[in-house]
C-alpha atoms as a PDB file:
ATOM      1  CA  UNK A   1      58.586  97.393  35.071  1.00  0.00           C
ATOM      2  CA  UNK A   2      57.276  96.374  31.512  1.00  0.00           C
ATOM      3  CA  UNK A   3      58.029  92.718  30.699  1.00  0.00           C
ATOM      4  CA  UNK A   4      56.638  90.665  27.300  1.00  0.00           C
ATOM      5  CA  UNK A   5      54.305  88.294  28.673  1.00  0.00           C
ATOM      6  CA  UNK A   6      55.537  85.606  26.242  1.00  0.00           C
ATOM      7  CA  UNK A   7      58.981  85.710  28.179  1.00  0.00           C
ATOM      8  CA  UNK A   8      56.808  85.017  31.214  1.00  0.00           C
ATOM      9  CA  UNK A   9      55.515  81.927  29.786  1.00  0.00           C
ATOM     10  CA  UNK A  10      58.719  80.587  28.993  1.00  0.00           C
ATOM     11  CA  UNK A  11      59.901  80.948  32.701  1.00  0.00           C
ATOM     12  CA  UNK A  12      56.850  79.152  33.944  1.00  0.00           C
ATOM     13  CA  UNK A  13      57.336  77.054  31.751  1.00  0.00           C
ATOM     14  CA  UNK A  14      60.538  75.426  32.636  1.00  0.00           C
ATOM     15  CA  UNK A  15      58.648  75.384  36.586  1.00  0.00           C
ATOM     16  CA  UNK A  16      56.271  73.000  35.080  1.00  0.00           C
ATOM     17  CA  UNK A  17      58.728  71.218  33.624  1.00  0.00           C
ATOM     18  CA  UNK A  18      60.540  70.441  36.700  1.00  0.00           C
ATOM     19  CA  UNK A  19      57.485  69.775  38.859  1.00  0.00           C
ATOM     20  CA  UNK A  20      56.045  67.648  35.960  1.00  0.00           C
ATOM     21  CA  UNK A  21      57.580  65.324  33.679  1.00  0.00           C
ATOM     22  CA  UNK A  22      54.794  64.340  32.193  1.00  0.00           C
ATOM     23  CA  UNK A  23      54.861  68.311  30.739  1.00  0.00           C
ATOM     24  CA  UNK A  24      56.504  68.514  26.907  1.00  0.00           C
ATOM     25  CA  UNK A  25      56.987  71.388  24.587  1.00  0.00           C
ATOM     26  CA  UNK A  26      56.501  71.493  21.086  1.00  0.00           C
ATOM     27  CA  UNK A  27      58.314  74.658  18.777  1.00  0.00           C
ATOM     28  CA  UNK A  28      57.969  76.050  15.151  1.00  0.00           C
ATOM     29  CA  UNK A  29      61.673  76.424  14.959  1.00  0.00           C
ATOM     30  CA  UNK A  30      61.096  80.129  16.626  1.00  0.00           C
ATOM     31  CA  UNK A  31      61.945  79.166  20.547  1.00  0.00           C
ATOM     32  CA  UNK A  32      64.453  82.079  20.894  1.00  0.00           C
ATOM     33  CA  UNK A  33      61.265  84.342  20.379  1.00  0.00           C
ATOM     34  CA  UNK A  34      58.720  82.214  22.583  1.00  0.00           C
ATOM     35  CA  UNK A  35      61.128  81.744  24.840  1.00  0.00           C
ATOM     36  CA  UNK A  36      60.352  78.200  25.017  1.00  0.00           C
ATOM     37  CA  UNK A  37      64.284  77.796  24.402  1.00  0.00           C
ATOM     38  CA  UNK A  38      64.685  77.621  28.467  1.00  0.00           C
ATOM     39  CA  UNK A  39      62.544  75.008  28.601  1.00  0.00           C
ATOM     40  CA  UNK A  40      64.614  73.107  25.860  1.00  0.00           C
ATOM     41  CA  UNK A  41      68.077  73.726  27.244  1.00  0.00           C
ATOM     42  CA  UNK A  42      66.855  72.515  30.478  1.00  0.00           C
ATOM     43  CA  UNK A  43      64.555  69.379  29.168  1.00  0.00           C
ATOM     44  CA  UNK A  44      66.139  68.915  25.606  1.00  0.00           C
ATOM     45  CA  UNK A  45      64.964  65.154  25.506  1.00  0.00           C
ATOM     46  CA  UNK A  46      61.375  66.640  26.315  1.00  0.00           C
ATOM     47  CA  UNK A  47      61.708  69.669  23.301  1.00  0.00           C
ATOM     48  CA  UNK A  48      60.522  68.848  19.793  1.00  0.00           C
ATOM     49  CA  UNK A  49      61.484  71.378  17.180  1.00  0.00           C
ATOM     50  CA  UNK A  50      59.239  70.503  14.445  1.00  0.00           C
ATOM     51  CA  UNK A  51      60.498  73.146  12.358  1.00  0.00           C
ATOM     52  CA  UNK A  52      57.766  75.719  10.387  1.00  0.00           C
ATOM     53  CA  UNK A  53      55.082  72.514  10.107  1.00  0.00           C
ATOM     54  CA  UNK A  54      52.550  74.011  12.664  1.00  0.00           C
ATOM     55  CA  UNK A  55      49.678  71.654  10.950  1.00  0.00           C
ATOM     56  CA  UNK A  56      52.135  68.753  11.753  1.00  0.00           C
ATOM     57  CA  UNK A  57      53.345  70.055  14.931  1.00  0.00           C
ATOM     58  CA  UNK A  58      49.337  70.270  16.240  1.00  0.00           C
ATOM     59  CA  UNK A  59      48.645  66.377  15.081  1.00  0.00           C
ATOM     60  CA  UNK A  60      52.205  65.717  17.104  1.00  0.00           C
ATOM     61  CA  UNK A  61      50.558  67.234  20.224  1.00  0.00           C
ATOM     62  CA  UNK A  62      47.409  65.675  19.513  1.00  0.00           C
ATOM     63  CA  UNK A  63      49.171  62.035  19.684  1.00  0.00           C
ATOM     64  CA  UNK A  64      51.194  62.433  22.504  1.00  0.00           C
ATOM     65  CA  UNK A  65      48.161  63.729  24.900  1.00  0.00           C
ATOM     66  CA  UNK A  66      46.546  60.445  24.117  1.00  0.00           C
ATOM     67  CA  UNK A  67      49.570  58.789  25.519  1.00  0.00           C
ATOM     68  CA  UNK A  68      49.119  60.640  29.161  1.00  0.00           C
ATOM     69  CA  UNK A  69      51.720  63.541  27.966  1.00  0.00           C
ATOM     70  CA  UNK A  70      50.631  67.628  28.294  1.00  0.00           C
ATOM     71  CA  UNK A  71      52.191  68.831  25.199  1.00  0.00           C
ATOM     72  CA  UNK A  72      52.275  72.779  25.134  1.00  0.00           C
ATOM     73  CA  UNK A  73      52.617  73.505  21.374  1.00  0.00           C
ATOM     74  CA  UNK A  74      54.428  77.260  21.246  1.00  0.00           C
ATOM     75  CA  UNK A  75      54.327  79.432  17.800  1.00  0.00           C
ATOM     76  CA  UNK A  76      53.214  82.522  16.650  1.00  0.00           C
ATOM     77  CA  UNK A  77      49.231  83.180  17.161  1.00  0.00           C
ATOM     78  CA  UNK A  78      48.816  83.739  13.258  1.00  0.00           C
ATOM     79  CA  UNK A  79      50.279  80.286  12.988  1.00  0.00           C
ATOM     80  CA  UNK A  80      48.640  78.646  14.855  1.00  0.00           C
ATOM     81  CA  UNK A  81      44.911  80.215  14.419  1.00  0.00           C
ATOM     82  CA  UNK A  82      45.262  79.918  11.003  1.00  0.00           C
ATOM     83  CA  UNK A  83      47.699  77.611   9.398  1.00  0.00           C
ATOM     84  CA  UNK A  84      46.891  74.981  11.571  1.00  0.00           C
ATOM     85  CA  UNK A  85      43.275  75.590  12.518  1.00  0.00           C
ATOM     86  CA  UNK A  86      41.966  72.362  10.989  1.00  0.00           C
ATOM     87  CA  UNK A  87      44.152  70.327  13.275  1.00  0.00           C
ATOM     88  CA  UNK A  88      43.153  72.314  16.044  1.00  0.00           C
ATOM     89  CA  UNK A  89      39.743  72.061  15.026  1.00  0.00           C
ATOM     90  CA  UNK A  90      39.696  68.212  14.187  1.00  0.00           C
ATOM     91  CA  UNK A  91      42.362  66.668  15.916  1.00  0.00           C
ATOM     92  CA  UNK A  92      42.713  68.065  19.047  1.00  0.00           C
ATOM     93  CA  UNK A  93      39.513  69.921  20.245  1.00  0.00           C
ATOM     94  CA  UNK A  94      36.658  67.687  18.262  1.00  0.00           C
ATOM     95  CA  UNK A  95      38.086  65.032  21.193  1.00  0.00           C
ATOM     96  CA  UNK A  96      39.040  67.371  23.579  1.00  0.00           C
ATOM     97  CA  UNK A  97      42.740  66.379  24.087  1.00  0.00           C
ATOM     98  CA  UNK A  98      44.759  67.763  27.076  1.00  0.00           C
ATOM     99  CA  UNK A  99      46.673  70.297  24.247  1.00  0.00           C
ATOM    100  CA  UNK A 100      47.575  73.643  25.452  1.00  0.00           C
ATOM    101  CA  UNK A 101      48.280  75.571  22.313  1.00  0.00           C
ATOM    102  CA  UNK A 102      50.915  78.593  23.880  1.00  0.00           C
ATOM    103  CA  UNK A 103      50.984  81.573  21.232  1.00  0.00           C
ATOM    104  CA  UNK A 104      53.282  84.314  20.782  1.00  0.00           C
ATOM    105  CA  UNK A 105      52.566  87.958  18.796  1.00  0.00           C
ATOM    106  CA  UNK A 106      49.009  88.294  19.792  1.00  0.00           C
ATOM    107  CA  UNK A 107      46.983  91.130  18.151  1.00  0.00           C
ATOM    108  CA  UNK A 108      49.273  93.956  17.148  1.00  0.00           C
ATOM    109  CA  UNK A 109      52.138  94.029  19.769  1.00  0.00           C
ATOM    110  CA  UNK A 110      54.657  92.437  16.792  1.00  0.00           C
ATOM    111  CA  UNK A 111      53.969  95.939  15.206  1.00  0.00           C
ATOM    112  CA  UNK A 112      56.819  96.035  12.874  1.00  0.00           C
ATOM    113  CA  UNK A 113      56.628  92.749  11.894  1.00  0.00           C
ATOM    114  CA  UNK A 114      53.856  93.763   9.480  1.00  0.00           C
ATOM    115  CA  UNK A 115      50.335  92.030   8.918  1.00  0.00           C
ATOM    116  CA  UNK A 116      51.396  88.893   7.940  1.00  0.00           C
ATOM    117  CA  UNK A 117      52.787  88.556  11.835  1.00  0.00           C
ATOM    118  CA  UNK A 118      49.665  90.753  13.552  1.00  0.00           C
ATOM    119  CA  UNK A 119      47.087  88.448  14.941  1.00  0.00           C
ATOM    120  CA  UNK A 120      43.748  90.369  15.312  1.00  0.00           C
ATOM    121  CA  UNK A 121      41.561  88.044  13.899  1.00  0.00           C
ATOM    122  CA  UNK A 122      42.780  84.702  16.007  1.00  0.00           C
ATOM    123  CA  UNK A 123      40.830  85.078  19.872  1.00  0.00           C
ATOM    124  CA  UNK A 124      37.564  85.271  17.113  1.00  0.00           C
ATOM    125  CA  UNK A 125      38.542  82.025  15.135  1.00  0.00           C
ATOM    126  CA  UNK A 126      38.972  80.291  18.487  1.00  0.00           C
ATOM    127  CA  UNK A 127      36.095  81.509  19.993  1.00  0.00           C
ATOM    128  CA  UNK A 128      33.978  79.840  17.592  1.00  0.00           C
ATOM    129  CA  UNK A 129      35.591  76.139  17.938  1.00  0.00           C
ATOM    130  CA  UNK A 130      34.257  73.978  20.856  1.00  0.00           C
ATOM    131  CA  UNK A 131      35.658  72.976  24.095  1.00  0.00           C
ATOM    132  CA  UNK A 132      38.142  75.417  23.454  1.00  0.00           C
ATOM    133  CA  UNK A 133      39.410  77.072  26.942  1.00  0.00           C
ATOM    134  CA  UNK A 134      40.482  80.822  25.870  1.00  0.00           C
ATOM    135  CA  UNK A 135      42.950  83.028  27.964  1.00  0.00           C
ATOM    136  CA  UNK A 136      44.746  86.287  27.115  1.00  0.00           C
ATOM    137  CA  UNK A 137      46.847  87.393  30.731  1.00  0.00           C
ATOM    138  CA  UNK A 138      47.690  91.321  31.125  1.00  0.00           C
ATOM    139  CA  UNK A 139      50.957  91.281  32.396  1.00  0.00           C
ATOM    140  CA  UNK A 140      53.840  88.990  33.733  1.00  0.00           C
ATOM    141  CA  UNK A 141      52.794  87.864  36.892  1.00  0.00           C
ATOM    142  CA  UNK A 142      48.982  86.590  36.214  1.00  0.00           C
ATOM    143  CA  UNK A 143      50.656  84.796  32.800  1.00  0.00           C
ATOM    144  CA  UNK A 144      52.311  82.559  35.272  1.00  0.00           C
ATOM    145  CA  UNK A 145      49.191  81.904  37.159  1.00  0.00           C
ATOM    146  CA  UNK A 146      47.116  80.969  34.714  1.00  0.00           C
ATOM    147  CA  UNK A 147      49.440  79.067  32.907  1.00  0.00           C
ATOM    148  CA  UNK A 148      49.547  76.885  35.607  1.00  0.00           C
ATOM    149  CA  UNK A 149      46.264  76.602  36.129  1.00  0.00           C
ATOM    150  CA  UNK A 150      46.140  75.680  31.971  1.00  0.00           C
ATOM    151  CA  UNK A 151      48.644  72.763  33.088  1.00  0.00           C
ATOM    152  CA  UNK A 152      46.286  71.406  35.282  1.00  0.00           C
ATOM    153  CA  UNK A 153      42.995  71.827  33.084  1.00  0.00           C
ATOM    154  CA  UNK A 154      41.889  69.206  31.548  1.00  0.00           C
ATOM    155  CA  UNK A 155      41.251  69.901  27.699  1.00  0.00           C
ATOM    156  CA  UNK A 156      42.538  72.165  24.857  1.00  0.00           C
ATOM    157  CA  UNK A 157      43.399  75.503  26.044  1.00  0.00           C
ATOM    158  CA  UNK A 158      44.767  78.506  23.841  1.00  0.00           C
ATOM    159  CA  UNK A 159      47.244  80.768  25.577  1.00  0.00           C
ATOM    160  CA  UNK A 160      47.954  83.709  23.996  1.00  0.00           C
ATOM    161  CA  UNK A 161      50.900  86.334  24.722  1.00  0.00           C
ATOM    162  CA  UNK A 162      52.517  89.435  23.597  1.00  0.00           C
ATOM    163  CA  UNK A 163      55.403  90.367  21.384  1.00  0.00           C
ATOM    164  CA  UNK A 164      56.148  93.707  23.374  1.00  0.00           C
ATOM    165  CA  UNK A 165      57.064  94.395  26.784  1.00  0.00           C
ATOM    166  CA  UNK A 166      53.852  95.233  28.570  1.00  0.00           C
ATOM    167  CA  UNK A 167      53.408  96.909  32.353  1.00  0.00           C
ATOM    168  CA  UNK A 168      53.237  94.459  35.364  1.00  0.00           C
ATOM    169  CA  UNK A 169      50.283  95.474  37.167  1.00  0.00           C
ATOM    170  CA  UNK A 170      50.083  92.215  39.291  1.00  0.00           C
ATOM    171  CA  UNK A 171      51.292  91.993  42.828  1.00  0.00           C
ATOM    172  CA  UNK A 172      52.515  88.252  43.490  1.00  0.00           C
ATOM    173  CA  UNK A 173      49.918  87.488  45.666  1.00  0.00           C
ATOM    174  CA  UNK A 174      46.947  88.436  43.814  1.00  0.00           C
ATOM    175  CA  UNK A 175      44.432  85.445  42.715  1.00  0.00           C
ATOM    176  CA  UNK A 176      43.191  84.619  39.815  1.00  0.00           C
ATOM    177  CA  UNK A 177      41.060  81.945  38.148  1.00  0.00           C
ATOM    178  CA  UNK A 178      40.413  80.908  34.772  1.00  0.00           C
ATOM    179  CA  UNK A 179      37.091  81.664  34.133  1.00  0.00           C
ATOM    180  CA  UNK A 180      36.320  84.070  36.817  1.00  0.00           C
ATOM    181  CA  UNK A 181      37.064  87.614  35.571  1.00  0.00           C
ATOM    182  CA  UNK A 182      38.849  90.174  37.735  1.00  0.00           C
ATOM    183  CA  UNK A 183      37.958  92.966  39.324  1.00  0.00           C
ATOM    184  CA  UNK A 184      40.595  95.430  39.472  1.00  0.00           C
ATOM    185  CA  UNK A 185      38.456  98.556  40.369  1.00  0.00           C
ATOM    186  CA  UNK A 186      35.367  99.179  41.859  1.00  0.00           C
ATOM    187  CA  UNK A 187      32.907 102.262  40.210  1.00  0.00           C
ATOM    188  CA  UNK A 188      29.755 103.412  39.919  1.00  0.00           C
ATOM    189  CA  UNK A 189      29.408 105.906  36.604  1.00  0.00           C
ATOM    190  CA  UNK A 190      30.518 102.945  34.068  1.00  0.00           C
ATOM    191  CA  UNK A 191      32.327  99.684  33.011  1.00  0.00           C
ATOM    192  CA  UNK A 192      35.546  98.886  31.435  1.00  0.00           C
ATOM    193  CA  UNK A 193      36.269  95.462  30.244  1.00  0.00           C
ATOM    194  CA  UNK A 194      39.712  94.668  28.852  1.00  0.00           C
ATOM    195  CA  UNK A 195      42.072  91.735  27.734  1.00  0.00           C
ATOM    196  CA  UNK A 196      45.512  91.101  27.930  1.00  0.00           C
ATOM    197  CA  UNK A 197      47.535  94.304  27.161  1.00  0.00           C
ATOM    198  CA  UNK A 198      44.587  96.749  27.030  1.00  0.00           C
ATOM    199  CA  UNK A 199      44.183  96.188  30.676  1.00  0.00           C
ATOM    200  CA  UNK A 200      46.813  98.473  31.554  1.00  0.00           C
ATOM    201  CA  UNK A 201      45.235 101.281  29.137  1.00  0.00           C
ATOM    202  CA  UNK A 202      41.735 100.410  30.846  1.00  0.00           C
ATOM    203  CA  UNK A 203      43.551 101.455  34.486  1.00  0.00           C
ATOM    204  CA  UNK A 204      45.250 104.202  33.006  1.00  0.00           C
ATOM    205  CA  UNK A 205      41.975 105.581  31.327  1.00  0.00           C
ATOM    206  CA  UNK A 206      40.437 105.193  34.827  1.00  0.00           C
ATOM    207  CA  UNK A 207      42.768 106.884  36.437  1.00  0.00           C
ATOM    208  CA  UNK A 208      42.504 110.011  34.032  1.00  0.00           C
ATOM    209  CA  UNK A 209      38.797 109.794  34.447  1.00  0.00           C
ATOM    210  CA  UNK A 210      38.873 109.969  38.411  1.00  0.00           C
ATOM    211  CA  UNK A 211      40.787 112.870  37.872  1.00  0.00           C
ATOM    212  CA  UNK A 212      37.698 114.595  36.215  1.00  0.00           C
ATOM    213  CA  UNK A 213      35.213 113.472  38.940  1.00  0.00           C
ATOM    214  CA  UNK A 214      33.719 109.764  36.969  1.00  0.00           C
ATOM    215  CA  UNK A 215      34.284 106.680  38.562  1.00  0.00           C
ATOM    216  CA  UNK A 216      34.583 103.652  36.529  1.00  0.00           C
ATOM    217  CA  UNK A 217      34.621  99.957  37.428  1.00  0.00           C
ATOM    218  CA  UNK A 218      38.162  98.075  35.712  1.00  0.00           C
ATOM    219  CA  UNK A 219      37.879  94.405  34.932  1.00  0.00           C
ATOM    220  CA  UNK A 220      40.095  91.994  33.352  1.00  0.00           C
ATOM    221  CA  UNK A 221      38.610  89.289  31.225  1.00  0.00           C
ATOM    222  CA  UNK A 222      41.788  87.234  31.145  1.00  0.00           C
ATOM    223  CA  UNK A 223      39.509  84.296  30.191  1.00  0.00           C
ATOM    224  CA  UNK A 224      37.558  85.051  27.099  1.00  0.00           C
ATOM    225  CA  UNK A 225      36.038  81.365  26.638  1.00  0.00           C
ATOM    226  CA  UNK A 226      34.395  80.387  28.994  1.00  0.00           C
ATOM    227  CA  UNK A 227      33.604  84.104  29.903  1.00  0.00           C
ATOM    228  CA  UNK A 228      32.534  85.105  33.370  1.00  0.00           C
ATOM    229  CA  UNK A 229      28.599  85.928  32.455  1.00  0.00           C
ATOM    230  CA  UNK A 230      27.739  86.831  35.907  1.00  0.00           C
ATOM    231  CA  UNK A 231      30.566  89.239  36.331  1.00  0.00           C
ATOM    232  CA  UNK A 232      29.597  90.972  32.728  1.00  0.00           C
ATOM    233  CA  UNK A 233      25.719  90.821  34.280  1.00  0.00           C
ATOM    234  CA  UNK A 234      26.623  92.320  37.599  1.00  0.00           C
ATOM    235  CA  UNK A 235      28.567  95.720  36.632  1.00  0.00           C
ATOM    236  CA  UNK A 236      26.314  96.081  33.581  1.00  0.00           C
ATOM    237  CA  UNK A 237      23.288  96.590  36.444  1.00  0.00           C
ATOM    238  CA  UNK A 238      25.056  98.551  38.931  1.00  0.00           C
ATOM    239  CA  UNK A 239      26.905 101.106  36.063  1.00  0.00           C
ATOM    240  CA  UNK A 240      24.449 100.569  33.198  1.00  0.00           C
ATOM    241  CA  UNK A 241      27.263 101.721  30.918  1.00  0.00           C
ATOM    242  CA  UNK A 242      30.145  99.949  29.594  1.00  0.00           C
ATOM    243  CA  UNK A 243      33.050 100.157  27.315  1.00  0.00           C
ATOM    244  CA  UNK A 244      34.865  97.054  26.297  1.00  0.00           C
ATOM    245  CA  UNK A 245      38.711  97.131  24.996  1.00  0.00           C
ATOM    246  CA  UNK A 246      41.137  94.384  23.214  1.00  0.00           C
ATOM    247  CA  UNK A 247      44.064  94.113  20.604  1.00  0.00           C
ATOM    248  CA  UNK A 248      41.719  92.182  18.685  1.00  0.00           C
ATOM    249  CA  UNK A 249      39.191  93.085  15.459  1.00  0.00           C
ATOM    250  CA  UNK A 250      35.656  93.912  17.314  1.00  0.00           C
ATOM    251  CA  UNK A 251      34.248  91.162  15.094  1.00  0.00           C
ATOM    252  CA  UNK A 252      34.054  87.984  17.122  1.00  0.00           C
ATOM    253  CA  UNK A 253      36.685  88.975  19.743  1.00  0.00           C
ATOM    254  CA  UNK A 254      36.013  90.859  23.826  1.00  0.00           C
ATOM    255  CA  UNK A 255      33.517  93.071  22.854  1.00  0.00           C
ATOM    256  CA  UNK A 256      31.196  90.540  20.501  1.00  0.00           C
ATOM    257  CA  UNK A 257      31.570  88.212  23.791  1.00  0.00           C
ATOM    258  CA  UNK A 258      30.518  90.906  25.840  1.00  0.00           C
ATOM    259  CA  UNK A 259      27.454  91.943  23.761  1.00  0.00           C
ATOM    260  CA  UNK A 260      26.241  88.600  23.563  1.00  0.00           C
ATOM    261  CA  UNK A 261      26.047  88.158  27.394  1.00  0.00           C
ATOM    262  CA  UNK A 262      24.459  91.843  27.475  1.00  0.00           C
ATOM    263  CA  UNK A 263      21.679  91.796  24.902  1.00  0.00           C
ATOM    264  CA  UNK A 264      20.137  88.255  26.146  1.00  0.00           C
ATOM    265  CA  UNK A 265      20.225  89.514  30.168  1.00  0.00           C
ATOM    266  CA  UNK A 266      21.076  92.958  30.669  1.00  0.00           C
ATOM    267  CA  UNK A 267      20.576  95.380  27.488  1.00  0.00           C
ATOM    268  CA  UNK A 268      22.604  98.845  28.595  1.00  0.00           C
ATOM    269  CA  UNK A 269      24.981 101.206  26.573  1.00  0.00           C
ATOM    270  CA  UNK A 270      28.004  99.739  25.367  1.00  0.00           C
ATOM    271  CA  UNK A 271      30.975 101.301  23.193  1.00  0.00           C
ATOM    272  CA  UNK A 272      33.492  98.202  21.735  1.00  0.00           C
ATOM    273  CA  UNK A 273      37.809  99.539  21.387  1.00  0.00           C
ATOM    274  CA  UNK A 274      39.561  97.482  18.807  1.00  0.00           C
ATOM    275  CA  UNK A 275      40.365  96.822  15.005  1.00  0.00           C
ATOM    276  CA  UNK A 276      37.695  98.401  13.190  1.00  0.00           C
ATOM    277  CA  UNK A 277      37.368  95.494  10.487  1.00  0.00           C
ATOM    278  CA  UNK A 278      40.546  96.444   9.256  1.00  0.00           C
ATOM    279  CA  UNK A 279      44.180  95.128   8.929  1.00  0.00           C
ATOM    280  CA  UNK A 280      46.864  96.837  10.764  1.00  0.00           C
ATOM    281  CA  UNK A 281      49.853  98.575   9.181  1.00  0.00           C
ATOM    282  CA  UNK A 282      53.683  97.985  10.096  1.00  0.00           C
ATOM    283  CA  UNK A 283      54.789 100.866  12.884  1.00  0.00           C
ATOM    284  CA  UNK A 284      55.954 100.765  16.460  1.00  0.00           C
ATOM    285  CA  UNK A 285      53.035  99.777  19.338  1.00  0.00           C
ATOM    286  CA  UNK A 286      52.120 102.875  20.341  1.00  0.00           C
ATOM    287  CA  UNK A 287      52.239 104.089  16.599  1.00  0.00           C
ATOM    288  CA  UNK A 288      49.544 101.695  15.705  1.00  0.00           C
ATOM    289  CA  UNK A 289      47.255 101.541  18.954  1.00  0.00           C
ATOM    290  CA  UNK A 290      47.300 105.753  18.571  1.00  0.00           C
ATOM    291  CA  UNK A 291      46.560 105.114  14.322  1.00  0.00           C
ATOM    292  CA  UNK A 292      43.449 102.361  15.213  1.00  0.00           C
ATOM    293  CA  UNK A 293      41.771 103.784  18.067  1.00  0.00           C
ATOM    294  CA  UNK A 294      42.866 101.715  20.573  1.00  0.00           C
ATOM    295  CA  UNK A 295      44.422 104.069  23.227  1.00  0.00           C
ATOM    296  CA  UNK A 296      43.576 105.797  26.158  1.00  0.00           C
ATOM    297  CA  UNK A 297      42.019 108.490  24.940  1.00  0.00           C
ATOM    298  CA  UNK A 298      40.012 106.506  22.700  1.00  0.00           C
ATOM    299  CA  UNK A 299      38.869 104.512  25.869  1.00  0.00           C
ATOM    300  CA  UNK A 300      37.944 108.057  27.719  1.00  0.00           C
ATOM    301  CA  UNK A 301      36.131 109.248  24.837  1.00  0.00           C
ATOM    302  CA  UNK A 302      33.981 105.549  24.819  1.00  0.00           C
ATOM    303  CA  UNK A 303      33.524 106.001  28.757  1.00  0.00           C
ATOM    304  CA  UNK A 304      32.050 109.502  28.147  1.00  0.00           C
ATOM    305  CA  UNK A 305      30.022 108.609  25.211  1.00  0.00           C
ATOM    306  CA  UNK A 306      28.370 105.482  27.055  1.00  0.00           C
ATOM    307  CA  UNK A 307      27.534 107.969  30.205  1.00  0.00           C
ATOM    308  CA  UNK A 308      26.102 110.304  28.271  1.00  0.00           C
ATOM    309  CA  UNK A 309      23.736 107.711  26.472  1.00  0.00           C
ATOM    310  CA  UNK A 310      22.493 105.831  29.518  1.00  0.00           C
ATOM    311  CA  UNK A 311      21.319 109.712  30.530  1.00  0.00           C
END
């Protein structure tokens, strides 16, 4: 069963909203694509269409967490990241408000949508702003798990979701915790590390690569900020190879994260999958993930090439 993870969020969404009433959403007139429209035909006195004014519609979150609310703002990750990153910046994470900043059309999922609706550079903006809370689920099920837990966190937190349906890989009662990366399967030959829709292509890789006699260890780094160090530490000693993989420009994103734990604790061959520096083009998903590397081939190839080195 594939299912967009955004559409996930706005089913959780209206849960919170029942068990919560302190729980408000904020939209950038786009709530038929966030799906934060069931929220707003259920709760329409707790819905705030602010219409495209994402800088305004961050400063009206930032106001009404001061006031004991938990505002999740919903819009497009471009939009958000960018148009609106001072507000982010300065009015809701320089005081670390309870915001949780929900964002549709992460990395290239909105594929025909062009560039101008492709956020690749967006997990790397974030990264770099504090107390910022970072989380990128890989399929339906764990997006309504960690949204929760987002509800409850106190501080900003960026959600961020995809345009296109994605696998559900997830059994109900798997747990998950923000923070705490996890571990999907266990090898000994190398690493893969993956975020939000790359996971599946990380299990699928693996799976392809057990056929040929190498076992890999699968993680999912749903949380990039703050990222699980000792989980990163631990595989990197026991494969001493590892590939990392996102829908995300290498710059700044998974695999910068990843390096960063690495070269100040545990130095060993690494390979990062994502946009090369580059902007996408407009195509289908698969079009473009084939056209920048980022499929699971490309994955096998990285998996083989880190082996190889660490020999």
């Amino acid at each position: 069963m594939n299912i967009p993870t955004r559409k996930s969020f706005g089913e959780v969404l209206v849960e919170l909203g029942e068990e919560n009433p302190q729980v408000l959403v904020l939209d950038a007139d786009i709530s038929k694509s966030t799906y934060t429209s069931l929220f707003a035909n259920r709760f329409p006195k707790r819905f705030f269409n602010v219409g495209c004014a994402e800088q305004n519609e961050m400063a009206m979150a930032a106001g009404m967490s001061t006031c004991g609310k938990i505002p999740f703002v919903s819009t497009y990750a471009v939009f958000a990241s960018m148009r609106a990153c001072e507000q982010i910046r300065t009015f809701v994470a320089y005081p670390r408000l309870n915001v949780k900043i929900a964002v549709s059309h992460g990395g290239v999922t909105p594929g025909s949508d062009g560039v101008t609706h492709q956020a690749t550079e967006d997990l790397g903006i974030m990264r770099t702003i504090p107390n910022m809370t970072i989380i990128m689920p890989a399929d339906a099920v764990s997006t309504k798990k960690l949204v929760r837990q987002a509800a409850t966190r106190t501080g900003p937190v960026y959600l961020r979701f995809t345009r296109d349906p994605v696998p559900v890989i997830y059994e109900d009662t798997v747990k998950l915790e923000i923070g705490k990366a996890n571990i999907i399967r266990e090898g000994t030959d190398a690493t893969i590390i993956a975020i939000g829709d790359m996971v599946t292509k990380a299990i699928e890789a693996s799976n392809r690569l057990t056929e040929k006699g190498i076992n890999v260890t699968v993680i999912d780094m749903h949380t990039l900020k703050p990222i699980d160090e000792k989980s990163i530490i631990d595989s990197a000693k026991k494969t001493r190879a590892l590939v990392t993989v996102e829908d995300h420009n290498i710059i700044n994103g998974l695999g910068s994260a990843v390096s960063e734990v690495l070269i100040e604790n545990e130095p060993v061959p690494m390979r990062r999958i994502g946009l090369r520096d580059t902007f996408a083009e407009s195509g289908t998903y698969e079009e473009l993930l084939t056209k920048y590397h980022l499929n699971v081939q490309d994955i096998i190839l990285a998996v083989k090439d880190v082996i190889r080195r660490k020999k």
